[in-house]
Protein backbone atom coordinates (compact mmCIF):
# COMPACT_ATOMS: atom_id res chain seq x y z
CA UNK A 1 0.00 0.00 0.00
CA UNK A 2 1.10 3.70 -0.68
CA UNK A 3 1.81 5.66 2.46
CA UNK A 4 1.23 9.56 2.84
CA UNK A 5 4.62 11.62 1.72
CA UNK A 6 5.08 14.98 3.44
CA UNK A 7 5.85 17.78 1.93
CA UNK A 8 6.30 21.11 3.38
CA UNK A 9 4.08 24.50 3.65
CA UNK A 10 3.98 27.54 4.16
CA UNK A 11 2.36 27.12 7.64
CA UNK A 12 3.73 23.17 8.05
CA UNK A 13 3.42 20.15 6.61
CA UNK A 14 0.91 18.52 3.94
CA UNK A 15 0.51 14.79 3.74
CA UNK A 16 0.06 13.93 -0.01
CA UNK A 17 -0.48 9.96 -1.55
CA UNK A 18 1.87 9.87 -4.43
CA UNK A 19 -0.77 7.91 -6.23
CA UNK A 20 -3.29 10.20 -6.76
CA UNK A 21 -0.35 13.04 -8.40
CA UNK A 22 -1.25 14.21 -11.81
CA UNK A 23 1.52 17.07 -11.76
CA UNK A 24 4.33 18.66 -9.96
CA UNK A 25 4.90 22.65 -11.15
CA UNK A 26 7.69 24.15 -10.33
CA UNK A 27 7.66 27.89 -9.10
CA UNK A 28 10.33 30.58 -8.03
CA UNK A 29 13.07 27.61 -7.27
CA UNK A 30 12.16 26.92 -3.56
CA UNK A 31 8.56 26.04 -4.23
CA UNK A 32 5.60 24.62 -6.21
CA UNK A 33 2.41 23.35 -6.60
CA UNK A 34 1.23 19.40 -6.28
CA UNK A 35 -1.51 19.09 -8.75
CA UNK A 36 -3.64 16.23 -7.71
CA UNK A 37 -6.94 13.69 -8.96
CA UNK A 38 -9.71 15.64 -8.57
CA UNK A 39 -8.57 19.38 -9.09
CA UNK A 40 -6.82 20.03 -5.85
CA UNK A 41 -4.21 22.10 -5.68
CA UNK A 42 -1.32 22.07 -3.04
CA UNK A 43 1.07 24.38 -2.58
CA UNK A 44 4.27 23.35 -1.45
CA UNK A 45 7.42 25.38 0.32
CA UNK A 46 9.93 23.18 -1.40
CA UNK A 47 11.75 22.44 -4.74
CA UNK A 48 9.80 20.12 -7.43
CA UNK A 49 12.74 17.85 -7.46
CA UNK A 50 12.51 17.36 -4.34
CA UNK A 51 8.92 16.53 -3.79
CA UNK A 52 9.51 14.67 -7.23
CA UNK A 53 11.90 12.60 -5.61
CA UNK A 54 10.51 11.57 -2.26
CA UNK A 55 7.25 11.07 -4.32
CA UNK A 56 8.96 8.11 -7.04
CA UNK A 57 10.67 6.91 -4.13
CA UNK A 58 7.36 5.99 -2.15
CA UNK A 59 6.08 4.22 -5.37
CA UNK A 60 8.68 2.38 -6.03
CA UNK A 61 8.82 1.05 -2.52
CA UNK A 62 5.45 0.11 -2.69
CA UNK A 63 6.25 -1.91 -6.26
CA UNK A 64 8.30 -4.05 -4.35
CA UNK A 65 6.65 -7.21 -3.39
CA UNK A 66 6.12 -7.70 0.43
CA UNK A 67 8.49 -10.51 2.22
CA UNK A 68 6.62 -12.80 4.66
């Protein structure tokens, strides 16, 4: 299952599932905007690449098949 990634705001910290992404837009260098299903919009205090990162990381930790 896909956890919650954080990602940080302007006032703290939104919890975003990586699976439900549609678009990350970079703005100003230090920040963007997570463009998720459904039409919301959440603005982030960080770097796309870094909120890109942490986001393909949580999938592809959740592609790999569970160990009993």
């Amino acid at each position: 299952m896909i956890g919650f990634v954080a990602v940080k705001s302007l006032g703290g910290y939104n919890y975003v599932r990586p699976d439900q992404v549609m678009a990350v837009a970079g703005i100003e260098g230090a920040k963007c905007n997570i463009y998720m299903a459904g039409g919301v919009t959440v603005p982030c205090s960080e770097p796309a690449t870094d909120v890109i990162a942490r986001f393909e990381a949580a999938m592809a930790d959740a592609a790999q098949p569970e160990t009993a």
